[in-house]
PDB file of N, CA and C in Angstrom:
ATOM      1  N   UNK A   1      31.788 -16.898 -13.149  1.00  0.00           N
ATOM      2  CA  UNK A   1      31.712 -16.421 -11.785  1.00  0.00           C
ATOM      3  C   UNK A   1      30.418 -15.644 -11.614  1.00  0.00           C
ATOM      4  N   UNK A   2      29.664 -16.071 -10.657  1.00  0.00           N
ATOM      5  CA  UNK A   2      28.473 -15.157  -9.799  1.00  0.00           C
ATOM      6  C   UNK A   2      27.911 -14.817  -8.923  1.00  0.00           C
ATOM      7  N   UNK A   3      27.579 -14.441  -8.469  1.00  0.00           N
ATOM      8  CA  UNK A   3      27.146 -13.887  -7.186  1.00  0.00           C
ATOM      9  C   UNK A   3      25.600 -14.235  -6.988  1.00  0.00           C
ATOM     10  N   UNK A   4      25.278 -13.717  -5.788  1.00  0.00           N
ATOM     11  CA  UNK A   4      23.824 -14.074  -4.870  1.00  0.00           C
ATOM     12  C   UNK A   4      23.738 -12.638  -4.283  1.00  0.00           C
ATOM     13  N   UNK A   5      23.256 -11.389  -4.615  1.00  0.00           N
ATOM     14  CA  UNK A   5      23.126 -10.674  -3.609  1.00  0.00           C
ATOM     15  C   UNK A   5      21.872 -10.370  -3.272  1.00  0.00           C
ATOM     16  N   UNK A   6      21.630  -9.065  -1.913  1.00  0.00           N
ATOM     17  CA  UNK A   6      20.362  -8.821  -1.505  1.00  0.00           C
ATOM     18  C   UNK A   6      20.730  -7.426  -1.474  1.00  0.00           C
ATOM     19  N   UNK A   7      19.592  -7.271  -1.757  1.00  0.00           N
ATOM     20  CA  UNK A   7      19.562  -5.952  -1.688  1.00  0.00           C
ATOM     21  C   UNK A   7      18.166  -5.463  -1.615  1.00  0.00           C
ATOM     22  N   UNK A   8      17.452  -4.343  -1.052  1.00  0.00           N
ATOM     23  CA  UNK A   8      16.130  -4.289  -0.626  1.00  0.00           C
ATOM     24  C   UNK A   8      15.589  -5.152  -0.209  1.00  0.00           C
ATOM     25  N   UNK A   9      14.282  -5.744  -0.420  1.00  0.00           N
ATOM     26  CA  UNK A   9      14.010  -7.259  -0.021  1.00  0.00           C
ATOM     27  C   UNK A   9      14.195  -7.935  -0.849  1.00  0.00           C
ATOM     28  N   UNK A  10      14.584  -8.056  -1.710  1.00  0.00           N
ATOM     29  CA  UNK A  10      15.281  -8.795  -2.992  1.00  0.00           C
ATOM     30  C   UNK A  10      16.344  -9.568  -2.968  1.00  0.00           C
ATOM     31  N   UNK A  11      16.430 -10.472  -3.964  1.00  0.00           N
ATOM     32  CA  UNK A  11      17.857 -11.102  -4.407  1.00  0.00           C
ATOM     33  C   UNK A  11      17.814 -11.335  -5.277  1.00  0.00           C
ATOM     34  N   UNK A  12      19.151 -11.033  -6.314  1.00  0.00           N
ATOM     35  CA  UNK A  12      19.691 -10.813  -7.835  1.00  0.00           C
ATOM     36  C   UNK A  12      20.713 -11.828  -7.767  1.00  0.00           C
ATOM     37  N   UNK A  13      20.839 -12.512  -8.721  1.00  0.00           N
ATOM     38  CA  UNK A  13      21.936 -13.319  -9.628  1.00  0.00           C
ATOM     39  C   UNK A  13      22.376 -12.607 -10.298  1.00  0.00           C
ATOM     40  N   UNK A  14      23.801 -11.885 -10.084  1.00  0.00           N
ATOM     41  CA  UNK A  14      24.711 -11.150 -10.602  1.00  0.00           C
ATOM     42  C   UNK A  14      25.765 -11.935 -11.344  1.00  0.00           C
ATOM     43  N   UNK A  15      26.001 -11.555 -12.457  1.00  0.00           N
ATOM     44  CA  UNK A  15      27.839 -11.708 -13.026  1.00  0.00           C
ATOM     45  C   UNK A  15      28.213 -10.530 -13.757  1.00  0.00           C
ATOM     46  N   UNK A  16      29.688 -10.574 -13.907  1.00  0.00           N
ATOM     47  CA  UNK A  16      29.802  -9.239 -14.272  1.00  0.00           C
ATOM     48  C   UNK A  16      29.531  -8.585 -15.075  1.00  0.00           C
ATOM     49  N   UNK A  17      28.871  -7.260 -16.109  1.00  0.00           N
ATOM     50  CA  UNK A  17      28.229  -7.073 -17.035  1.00  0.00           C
ATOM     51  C   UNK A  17      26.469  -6.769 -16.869  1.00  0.00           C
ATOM     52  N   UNK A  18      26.506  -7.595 -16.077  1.00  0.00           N
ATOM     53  CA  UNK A  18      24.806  -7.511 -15.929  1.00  0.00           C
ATOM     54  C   UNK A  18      24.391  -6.550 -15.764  1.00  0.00           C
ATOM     55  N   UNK A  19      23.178  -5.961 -16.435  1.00  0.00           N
ATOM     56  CA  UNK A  19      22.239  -5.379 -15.838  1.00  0.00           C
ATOM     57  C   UNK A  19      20.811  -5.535 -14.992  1.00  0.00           C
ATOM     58  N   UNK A  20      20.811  -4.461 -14.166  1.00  0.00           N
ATOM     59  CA  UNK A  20      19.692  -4.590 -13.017  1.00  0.00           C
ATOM     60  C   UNK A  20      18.870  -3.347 -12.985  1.00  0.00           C
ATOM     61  N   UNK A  21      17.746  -3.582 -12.869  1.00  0.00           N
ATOM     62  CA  UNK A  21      16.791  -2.712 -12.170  1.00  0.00           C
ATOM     63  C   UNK A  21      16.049  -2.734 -10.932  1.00  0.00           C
ATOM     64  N   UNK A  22      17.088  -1.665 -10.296  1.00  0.00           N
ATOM     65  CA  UNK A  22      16.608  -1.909  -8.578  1.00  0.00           C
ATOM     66  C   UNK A  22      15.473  -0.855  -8.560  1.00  0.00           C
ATOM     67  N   UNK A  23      15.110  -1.109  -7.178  1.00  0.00           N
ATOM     68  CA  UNK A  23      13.817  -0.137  -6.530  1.00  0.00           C
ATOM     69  C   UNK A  23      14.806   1.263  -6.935  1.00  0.00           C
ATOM     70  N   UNK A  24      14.142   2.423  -6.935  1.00  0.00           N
ATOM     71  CA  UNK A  24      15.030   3.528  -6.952  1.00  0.00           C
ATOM     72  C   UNK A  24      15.423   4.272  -5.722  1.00  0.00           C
ATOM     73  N   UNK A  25      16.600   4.590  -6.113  1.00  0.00           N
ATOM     74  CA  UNK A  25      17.555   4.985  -4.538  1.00  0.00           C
ATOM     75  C   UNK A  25      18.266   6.547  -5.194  1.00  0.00           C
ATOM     76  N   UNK A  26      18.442   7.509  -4.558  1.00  0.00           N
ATOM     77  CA  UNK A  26      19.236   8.602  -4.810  1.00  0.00           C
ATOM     78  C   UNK A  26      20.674   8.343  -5.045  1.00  0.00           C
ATOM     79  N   UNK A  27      21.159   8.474  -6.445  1.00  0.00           N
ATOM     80  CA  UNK A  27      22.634   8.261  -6.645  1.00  0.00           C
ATOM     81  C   UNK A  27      22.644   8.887  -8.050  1.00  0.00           C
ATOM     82  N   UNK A  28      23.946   9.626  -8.061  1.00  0.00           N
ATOM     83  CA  UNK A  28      24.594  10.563  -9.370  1.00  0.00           C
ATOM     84  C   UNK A  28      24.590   9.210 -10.587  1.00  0.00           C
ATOM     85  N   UNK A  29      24.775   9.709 -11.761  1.00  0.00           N
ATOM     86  CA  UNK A  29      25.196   8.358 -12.831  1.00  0.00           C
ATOM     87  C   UNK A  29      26.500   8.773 -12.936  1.00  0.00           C
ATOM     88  N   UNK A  30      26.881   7.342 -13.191  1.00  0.00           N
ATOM     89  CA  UNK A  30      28.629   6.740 -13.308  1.00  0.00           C
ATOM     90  C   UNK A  30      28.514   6.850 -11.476  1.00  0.00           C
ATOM     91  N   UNK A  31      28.076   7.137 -10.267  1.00  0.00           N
ATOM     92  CA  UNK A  31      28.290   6.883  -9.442  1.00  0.00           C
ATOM     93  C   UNK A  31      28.611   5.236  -9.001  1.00  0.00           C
ATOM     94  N   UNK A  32      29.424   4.603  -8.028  1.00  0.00           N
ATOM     95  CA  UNK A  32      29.896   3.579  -7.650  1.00  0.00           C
ATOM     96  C   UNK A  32      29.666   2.978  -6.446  1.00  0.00           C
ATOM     97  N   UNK A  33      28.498   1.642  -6.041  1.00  0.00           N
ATOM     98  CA  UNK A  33      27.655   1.490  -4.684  1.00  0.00           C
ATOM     99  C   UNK A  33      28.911   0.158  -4.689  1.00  0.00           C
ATOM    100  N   UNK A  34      28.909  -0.076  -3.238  1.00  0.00           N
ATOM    101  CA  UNK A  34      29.539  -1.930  -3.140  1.00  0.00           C
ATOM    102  C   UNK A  34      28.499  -2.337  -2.171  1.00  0.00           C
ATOM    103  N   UNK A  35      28.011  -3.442  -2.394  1.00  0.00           N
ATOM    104  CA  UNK A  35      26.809  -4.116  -2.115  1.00  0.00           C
ATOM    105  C   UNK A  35      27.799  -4.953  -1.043  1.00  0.00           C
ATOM    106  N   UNK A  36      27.705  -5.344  -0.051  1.00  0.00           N
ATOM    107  CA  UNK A  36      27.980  -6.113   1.055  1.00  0.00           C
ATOM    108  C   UNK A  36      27.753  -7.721   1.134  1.00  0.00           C
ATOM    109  N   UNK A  37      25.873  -7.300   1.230  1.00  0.00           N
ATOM    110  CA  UNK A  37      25.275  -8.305   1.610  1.00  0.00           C
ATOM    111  C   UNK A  37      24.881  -9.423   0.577  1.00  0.00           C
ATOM    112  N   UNK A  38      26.411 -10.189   0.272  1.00  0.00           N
ATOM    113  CA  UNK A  38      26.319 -10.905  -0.899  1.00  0.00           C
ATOM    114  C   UNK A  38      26.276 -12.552   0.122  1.00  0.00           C
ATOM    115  N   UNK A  39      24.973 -13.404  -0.362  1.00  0.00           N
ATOM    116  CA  UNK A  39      24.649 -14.755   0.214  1.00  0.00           C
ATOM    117  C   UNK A  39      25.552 -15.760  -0.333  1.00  0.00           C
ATOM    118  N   UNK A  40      25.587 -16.048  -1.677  1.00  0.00           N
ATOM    119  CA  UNK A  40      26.447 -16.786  -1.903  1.00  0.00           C
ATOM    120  C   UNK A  40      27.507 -16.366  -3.222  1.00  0.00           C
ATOM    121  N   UNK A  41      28.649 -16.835  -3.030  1.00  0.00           N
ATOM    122  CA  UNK A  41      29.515 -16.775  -4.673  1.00  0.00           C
ATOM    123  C   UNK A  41      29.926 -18.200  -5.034  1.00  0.00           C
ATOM    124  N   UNK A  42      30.253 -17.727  -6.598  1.00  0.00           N
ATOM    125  CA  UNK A  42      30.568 -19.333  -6.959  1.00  0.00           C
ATOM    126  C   UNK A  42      31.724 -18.657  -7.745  1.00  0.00           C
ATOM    127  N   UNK A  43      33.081 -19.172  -7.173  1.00  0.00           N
ATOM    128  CA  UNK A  43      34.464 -18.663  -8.299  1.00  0.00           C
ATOM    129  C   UNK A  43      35.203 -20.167  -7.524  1.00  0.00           C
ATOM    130  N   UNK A  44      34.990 -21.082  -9.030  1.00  0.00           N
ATOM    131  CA  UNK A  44      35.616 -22.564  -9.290  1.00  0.00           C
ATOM    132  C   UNK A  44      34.780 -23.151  -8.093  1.00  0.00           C
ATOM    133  N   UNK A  45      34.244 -22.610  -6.876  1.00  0.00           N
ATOM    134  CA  UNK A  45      33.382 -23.524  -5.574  1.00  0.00           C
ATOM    135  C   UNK A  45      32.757 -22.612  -4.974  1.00  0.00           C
ATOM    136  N   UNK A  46      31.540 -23.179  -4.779  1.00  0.00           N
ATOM    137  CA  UNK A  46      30.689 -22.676  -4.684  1.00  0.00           C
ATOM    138  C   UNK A  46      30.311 -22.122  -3.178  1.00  0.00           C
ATOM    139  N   UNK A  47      30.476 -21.083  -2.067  1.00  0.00           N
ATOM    140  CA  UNK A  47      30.526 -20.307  -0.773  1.00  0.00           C
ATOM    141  C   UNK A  47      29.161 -19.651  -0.839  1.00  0.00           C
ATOM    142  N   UNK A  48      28.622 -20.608   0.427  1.00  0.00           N
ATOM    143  CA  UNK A  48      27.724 -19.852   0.836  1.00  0.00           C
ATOM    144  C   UNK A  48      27.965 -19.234   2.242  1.00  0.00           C
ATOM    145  N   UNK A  49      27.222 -17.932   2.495  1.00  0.00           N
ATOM    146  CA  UNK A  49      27.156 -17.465   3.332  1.00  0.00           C
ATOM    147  C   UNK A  49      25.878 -18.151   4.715  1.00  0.00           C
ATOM    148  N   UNK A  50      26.375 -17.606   6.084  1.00  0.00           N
ATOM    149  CA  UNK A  50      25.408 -17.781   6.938  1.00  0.00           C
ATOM    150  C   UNK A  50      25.292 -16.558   7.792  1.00  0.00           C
ATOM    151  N   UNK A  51      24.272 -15.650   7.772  1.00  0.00           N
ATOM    152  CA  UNK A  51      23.443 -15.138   6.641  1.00  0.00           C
ATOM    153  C   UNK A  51      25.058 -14.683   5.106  1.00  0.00           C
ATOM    154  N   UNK A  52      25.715 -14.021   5.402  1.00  0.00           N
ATOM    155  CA  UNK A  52      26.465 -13.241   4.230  1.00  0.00           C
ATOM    156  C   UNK A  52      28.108 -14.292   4.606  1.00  0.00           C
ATOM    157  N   UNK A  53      28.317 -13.780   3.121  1.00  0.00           N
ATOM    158  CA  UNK A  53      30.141 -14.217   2.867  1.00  0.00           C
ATOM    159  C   UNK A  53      30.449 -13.301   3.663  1.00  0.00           C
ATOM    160  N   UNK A  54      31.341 -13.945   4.256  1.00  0.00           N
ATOM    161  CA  UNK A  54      32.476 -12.220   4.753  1.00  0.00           C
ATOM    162  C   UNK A  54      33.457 -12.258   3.720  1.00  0.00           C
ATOM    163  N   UNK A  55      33.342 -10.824   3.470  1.00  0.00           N
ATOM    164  CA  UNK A  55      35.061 -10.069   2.861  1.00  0.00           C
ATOM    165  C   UNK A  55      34.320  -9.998   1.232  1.00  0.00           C
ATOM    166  N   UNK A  56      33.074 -10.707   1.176  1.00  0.00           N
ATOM    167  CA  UNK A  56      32.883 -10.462  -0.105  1.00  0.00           C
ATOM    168  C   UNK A  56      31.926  -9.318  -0.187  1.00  0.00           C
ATOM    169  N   UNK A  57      32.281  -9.009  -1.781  1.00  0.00           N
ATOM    170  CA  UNK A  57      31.403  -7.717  -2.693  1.00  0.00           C
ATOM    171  C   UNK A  57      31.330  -7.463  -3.716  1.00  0.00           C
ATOM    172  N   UNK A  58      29.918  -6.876  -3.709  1.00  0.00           N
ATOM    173  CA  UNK A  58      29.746  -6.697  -5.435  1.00  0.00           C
ATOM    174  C   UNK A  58      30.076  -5.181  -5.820  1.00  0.00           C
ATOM    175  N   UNK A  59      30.362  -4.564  -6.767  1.00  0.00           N
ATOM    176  CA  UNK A  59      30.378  -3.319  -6.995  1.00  0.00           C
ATOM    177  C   UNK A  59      29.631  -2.908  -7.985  1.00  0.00           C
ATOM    178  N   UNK A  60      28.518  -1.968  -7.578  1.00  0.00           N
ATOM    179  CA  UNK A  60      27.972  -1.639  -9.067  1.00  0.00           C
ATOM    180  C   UNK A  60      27.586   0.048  -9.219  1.00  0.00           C
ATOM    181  N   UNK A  61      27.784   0.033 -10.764  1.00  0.00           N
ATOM    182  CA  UNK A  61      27.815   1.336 -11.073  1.00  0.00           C
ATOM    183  C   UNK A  61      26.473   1.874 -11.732  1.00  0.00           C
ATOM    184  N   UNK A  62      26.133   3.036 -11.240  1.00  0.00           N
ATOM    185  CA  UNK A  62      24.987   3.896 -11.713  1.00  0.00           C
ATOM    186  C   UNK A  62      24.583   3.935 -12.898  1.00  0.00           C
ATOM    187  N   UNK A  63      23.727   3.439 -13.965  1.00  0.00           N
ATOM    188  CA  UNK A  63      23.603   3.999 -15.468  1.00  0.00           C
ATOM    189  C   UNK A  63      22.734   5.567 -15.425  1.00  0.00           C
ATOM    190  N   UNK A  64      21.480   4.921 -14.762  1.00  0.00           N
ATOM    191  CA  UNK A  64      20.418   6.085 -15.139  1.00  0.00           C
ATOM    192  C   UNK A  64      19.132   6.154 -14.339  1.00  0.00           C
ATOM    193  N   UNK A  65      17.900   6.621 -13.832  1.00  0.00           N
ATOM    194  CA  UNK A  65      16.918   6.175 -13.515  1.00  0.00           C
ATOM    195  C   UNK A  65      16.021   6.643 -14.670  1.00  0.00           C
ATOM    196  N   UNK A  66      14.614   5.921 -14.339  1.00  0.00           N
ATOM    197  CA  UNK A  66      13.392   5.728 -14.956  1.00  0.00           C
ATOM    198  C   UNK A  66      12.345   5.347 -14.088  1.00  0.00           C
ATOM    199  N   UNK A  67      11.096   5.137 -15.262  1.00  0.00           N
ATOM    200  CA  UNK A  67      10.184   4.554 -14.919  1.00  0.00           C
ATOM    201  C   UNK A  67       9.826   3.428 -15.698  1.00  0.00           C
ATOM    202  N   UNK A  68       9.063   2.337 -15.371  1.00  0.00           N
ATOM    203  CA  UNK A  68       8.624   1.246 -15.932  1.00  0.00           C
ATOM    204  C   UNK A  68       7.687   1.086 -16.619  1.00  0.00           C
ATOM    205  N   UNK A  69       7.244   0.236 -17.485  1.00  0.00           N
ATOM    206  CA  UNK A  69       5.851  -0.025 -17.591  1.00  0.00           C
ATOM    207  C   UNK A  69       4.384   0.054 -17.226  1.00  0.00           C
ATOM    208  N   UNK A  70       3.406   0.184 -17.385  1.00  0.00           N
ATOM    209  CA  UNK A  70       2.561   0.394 -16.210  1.00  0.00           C
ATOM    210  C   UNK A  70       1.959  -0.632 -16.026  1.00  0.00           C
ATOM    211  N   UNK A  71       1.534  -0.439 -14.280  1.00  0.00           N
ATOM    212  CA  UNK A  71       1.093  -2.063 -14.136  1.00  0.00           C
ATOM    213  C   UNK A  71      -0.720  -1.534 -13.634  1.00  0.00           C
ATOM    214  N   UNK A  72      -1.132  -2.499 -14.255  1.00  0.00           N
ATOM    215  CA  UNK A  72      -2.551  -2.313 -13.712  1.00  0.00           C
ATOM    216  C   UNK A  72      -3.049  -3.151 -13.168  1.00  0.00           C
ATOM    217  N   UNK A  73      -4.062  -2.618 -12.286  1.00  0.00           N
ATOM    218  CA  UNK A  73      -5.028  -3.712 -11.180  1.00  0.00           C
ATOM    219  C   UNK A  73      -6.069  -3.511 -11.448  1.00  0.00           C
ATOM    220  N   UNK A  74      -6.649  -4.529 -12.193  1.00  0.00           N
ATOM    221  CA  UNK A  74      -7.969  -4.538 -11.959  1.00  0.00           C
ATOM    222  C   UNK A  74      -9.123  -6.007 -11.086  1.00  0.00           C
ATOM    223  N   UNK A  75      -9.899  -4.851 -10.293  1.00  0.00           N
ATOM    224  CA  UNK A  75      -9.886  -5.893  -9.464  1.00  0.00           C
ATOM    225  C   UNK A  75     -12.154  -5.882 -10.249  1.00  0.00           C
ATOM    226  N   UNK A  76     -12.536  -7.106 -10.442  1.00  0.00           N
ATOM    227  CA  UNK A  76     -14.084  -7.046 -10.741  1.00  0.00           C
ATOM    228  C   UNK A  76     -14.819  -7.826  -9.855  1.00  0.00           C
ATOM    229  N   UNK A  77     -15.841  -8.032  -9.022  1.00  0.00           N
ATOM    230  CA  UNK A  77     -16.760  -8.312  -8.445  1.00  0.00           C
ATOM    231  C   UNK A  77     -18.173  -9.021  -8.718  1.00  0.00           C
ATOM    232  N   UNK A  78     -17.955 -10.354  -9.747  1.00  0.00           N
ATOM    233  CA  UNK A  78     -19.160 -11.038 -10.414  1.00  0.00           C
ATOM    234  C   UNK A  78     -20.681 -10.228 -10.035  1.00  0.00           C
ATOM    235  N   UNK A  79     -21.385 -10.146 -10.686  1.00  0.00           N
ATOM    236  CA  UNK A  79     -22.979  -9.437 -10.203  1.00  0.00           C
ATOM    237  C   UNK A  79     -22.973  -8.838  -9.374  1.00  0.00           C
ATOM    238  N   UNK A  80     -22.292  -7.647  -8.700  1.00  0.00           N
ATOM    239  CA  UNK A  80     -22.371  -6.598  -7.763  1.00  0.00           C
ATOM    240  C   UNK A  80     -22.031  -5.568  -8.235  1.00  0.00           C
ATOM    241  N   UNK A  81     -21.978  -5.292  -9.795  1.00  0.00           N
ATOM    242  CA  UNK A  81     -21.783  -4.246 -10.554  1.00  0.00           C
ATOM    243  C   UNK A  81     -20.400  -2.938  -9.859  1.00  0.00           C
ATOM    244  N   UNK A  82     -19.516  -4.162  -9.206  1.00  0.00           N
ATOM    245  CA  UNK A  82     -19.006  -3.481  -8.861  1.00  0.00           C
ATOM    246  C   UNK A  82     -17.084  -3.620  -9.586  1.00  0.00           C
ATOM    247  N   UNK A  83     -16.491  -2.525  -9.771  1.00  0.00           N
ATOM    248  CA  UNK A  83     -15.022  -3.110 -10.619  1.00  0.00           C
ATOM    249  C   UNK A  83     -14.252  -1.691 -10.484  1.00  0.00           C
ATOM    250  N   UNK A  84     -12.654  -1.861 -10.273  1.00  0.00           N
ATOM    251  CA  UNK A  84     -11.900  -0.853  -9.707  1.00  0.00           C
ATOM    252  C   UNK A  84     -10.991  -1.067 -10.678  1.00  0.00           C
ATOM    253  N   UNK A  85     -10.556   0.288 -11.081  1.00  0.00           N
ATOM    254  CA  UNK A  85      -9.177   0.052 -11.626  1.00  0.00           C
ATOM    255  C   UNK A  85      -7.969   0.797 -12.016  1.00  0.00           C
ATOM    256  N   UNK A  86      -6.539   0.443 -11.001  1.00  0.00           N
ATOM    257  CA  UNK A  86      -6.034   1.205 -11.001  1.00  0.00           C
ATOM    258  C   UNK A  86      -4.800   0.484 -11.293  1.00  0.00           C
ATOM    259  N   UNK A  87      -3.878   1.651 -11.387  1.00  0.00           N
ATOM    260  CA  UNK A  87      -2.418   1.175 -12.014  1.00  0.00           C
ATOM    261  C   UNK A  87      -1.387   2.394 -11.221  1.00  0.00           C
ATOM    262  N   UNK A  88       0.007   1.832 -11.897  1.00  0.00           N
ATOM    263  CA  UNK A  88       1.069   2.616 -11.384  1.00  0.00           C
ATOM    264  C   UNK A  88       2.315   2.411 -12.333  1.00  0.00           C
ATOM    265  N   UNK A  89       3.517   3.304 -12.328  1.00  0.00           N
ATOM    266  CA  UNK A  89       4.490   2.536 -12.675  1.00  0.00           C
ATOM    267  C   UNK A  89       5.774   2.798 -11.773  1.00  0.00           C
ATOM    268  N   UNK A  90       6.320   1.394 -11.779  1.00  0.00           N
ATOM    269  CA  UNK A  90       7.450   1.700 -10.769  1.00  0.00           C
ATOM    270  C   UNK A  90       8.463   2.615 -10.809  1.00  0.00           C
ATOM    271  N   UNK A  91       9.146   3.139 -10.082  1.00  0.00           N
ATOM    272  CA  UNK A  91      10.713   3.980 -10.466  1.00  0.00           C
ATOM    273  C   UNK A  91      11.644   3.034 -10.414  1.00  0.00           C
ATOM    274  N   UNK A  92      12.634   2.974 -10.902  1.00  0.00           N
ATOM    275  CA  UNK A  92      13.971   1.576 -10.989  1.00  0.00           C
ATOM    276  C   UNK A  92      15.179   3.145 -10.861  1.00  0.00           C
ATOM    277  N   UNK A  93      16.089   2.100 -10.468  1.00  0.00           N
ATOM    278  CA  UNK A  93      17.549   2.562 -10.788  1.00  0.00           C
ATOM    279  C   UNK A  93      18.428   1.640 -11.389  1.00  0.00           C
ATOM    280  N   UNK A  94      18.525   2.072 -12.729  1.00  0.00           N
ATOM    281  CA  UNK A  94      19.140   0.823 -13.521  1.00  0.00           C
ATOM    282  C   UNK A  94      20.555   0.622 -12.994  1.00  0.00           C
ATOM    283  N   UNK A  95      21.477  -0.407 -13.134  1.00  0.00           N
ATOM    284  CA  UNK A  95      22.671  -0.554 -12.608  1.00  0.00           C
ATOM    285  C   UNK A  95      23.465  -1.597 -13.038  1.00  0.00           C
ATOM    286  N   UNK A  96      24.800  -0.896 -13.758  1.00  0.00           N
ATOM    287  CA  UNK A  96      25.558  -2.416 -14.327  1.00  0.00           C
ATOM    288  C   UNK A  96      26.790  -2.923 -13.068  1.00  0.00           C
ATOM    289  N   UNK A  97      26.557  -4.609 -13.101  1.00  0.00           N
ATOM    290  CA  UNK A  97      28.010  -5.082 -12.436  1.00  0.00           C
ATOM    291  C   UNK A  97      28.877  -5.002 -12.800  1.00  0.00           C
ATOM    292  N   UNK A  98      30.074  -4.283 -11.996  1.00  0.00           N
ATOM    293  CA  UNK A  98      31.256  -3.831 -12.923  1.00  0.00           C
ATOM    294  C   UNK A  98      32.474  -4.647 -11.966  1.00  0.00           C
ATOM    295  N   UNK A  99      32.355  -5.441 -10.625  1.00  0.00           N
ATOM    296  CA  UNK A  99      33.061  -6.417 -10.338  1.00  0.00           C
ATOM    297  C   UNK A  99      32.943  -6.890  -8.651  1.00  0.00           C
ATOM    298  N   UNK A 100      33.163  -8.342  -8.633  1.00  0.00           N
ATOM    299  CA  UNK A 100      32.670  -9.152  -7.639  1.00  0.00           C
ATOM    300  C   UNK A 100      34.126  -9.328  -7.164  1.00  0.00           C
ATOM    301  N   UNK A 101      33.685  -8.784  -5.771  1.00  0.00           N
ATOM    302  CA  UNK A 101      35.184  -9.899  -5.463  1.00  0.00           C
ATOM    303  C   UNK A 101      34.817 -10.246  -4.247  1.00  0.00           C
ATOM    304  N   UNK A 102      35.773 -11.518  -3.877  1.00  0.00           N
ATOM    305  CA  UNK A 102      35.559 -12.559  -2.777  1.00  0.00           C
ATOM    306  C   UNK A 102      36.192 -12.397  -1.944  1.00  0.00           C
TER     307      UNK A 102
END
């Protein structure tokens, strides 16, 4: 069984167990979100939504936040002696699926 959800401008392929790293959002750990805006599920047939399923949801629970890796940009400019370079790293809110229902 899995899910299709959205969330931010995103969409995740969920089943239960999974872990995710969303954009970061303010929430306690062990806290408990239910995601709504689920596009499609597949339990034995496969329901898609137009835009969303109704009645369906995902539930997921808080682990922890962080930060990521760092990402760098570098951007160079052939013979104009010119080159920039910068980086960042994202914040996530990690998050396990703890159950889908339809």
């Amino acid at each position: 069984m899995y899910a299709i959800i959205k969330y931010g401008s995103k969409q995740y392929k969920v089943s239960v167990g999974d872990e995710l790293k969303l954009d970061r959002f303010e929430a306690q750990s062990k806290a408990s979100i239910e995601v709504s805006q689920v596009l499609a599920i597949n339990d034995k047939e496969l329901k898609v939504g137009a835009p969303f399923v109704v009645g369906a949801k995902v539930v997921l629970e808080v682990i922890n936040h962080g930060k990521d890796k760092k990402v760098v940009i570098y951007k160079k400019r052939r013979r104009k002696d010119s080159k920039l370079k910068r980086g960042f790293r994202r914040q996530f809110t990690r998050v396990v699926v703890k159950d889908i229902k339809a």
